[in-house]
N, C-alpha and C. Protein backbone atom coordinates (compact mmCIF):
# COMPACT_ATOMS: atom_id res chain seq x y z
N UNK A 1 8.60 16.49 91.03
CA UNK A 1 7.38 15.74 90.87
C UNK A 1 7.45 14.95 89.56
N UNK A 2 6.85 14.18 89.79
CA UNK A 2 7.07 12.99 88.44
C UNK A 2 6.59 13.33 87.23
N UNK A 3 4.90 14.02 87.12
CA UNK A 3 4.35 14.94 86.04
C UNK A 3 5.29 15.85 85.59
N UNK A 4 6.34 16.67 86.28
CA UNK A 4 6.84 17.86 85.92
C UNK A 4 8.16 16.96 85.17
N UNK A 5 8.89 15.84 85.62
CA UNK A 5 9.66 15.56 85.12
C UNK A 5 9.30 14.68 83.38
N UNK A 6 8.27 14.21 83.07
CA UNK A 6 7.77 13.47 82.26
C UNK A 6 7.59 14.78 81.21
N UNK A 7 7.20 16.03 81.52
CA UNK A 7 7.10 17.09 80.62
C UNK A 7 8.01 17.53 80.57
N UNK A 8 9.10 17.74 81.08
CA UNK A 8 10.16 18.69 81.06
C UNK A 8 11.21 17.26 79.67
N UNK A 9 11.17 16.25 80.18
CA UNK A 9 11.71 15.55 78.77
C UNK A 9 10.70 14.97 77.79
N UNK A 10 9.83 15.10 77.86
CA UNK A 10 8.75 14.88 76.25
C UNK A 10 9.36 16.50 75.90
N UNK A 11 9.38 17.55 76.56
CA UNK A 11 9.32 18.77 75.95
C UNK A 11 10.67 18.84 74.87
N UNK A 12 11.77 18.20 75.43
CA UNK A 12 12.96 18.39 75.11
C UNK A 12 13.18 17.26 73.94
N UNK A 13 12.45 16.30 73.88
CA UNK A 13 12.33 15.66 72.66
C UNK A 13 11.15 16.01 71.91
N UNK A 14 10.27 17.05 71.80
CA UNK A 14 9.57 17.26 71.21
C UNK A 14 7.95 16.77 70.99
N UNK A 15 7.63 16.14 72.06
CA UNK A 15 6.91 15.36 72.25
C UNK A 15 5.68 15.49 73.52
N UNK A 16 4.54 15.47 73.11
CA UNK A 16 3.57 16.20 73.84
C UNK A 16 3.17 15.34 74.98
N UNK A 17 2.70 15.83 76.11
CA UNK A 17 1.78 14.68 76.91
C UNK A 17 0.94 13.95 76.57
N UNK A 18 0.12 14.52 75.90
CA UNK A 18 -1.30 14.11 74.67
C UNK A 18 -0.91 12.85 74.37
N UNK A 19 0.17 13.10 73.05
CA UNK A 19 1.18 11.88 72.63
C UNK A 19 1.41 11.00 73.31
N UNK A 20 2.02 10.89 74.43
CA UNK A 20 2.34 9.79 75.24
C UNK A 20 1.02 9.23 75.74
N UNK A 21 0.37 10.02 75.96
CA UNK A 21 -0.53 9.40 76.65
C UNK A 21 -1.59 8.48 75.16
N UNK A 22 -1.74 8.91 74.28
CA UNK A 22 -2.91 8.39 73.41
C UNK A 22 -1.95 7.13 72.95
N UNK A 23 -0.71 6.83 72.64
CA UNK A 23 0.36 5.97 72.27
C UNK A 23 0.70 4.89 73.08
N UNK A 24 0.59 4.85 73.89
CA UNK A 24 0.59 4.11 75.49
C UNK A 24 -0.47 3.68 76.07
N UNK A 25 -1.96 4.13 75.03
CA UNK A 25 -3.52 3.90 75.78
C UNK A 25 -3.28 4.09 76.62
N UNK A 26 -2.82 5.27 77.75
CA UNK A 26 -3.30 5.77 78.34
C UNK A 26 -3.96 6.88 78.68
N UNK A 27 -4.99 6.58 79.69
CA UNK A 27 -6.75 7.48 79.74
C UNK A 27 -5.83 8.72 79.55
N UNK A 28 -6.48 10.22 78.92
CA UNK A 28 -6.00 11.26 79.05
C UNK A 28 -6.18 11.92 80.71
N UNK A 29 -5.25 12.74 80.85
CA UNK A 29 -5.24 13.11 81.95
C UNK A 29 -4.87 12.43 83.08
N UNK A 30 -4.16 11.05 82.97
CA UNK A 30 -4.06 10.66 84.00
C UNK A 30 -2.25 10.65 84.25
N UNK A 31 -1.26 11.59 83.50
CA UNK A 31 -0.06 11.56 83.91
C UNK A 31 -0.26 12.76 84.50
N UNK A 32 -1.10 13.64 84.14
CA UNK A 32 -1.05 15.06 84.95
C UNK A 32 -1.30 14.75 86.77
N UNK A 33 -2.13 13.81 86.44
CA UNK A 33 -2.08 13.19 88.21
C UNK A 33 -0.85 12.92 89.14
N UNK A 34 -0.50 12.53 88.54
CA UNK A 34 0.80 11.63 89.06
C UNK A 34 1.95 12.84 89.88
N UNK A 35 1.55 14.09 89.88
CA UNK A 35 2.37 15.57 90.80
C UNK A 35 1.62 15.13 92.25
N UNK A 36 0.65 14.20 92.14
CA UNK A 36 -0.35 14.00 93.24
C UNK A 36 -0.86 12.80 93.71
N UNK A 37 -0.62 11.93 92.98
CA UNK A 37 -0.62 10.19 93.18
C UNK A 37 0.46 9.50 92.38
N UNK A 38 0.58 8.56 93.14
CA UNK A 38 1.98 7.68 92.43
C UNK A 38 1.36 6.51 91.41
N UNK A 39 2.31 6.92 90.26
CA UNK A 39 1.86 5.90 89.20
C UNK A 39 1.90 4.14 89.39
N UNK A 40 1.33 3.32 88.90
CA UNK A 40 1.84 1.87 89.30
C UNK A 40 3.21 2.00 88.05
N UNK A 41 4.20 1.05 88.86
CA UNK A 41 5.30 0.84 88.59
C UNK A 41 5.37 0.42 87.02
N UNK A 42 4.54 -0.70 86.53
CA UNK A 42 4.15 -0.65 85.22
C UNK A 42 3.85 0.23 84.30
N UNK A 43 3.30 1.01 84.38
CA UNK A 43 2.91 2.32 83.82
C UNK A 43 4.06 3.10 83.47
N UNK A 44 4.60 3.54 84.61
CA UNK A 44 5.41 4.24 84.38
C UNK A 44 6.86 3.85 84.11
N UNK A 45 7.07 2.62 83.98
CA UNK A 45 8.14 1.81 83.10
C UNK A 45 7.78 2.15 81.49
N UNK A 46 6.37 2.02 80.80
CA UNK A 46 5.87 2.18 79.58
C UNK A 46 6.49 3.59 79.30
N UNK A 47 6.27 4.64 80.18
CA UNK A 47 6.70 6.06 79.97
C UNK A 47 7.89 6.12 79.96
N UNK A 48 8.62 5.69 80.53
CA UNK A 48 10.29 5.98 80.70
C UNK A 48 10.69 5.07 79.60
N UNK A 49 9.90 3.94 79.15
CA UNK A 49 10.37 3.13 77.66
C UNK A 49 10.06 4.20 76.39
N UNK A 50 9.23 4.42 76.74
CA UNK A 50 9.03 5.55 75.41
C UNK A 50 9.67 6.83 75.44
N UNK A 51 9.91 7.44 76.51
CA UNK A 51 10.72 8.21 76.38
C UNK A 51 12.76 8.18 76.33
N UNK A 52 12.33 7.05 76.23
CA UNK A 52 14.02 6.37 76.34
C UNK A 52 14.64 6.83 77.57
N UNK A 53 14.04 6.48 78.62
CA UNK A 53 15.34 7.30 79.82
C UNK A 53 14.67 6.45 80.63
N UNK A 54 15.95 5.68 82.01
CA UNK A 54 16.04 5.43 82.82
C UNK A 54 14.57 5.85 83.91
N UNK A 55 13.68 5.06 84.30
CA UNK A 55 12.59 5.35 85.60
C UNK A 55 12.81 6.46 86.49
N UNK A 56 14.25 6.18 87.09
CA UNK A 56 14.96 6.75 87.91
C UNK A 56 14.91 8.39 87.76
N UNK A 57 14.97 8.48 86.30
CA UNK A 57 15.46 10.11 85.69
C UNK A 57 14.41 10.84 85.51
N UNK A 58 12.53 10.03 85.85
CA UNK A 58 11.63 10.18 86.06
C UNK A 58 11.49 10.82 87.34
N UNK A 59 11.53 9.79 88.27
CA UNK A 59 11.35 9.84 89.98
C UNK A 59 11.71 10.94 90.59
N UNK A 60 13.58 11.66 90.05
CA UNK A 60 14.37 12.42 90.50
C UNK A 60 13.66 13.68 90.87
N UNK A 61 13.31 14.28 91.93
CA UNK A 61 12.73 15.79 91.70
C UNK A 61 14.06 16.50 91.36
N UNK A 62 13.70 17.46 90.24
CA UNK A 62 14.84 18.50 89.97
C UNK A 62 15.17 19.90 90.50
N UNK A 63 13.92 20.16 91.05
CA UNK A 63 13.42 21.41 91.07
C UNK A 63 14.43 21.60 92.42
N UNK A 64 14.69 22.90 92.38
CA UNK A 64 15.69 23.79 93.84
C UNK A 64 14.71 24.52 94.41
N UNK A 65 14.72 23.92 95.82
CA UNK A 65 14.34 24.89 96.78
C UNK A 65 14.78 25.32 98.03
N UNK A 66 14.37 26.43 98.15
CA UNK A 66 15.45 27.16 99.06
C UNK A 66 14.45 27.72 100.51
């Protein structure tokens, strides 16, 4: 999910959701959405710019299931 991937690398650079979100003006609470609605493509270019990584490395679900 795209929320889970956006936290799993803010986490690893040290860097909160809060953060991204107040830095980016964007409304709070609205990346936690995004496990459940799809972001506009703009948006979430801003996130993957600030977090320095590829859209793509966003999109990827990581998670294993069996």
């Amino acid at each position: 999910m795209i929320y889970d991937e956006i936290k799993r690398v803010a986490r690893d650079k040290g860097i909160s959701v809060y953060r991204i979100e107040r830095d980016l003006k964007i409304s709070n609470g609205t990346l936690s959405k995004w496990n459940n609605a799809s972001p506009s493509a703009i948006v979430l270019k801003k996130v993957a710019d600030y977090l320095e990584v590829d859209m793509n490395e966003l999109l990827e679900d990581k998670q294993i299931t069996h």
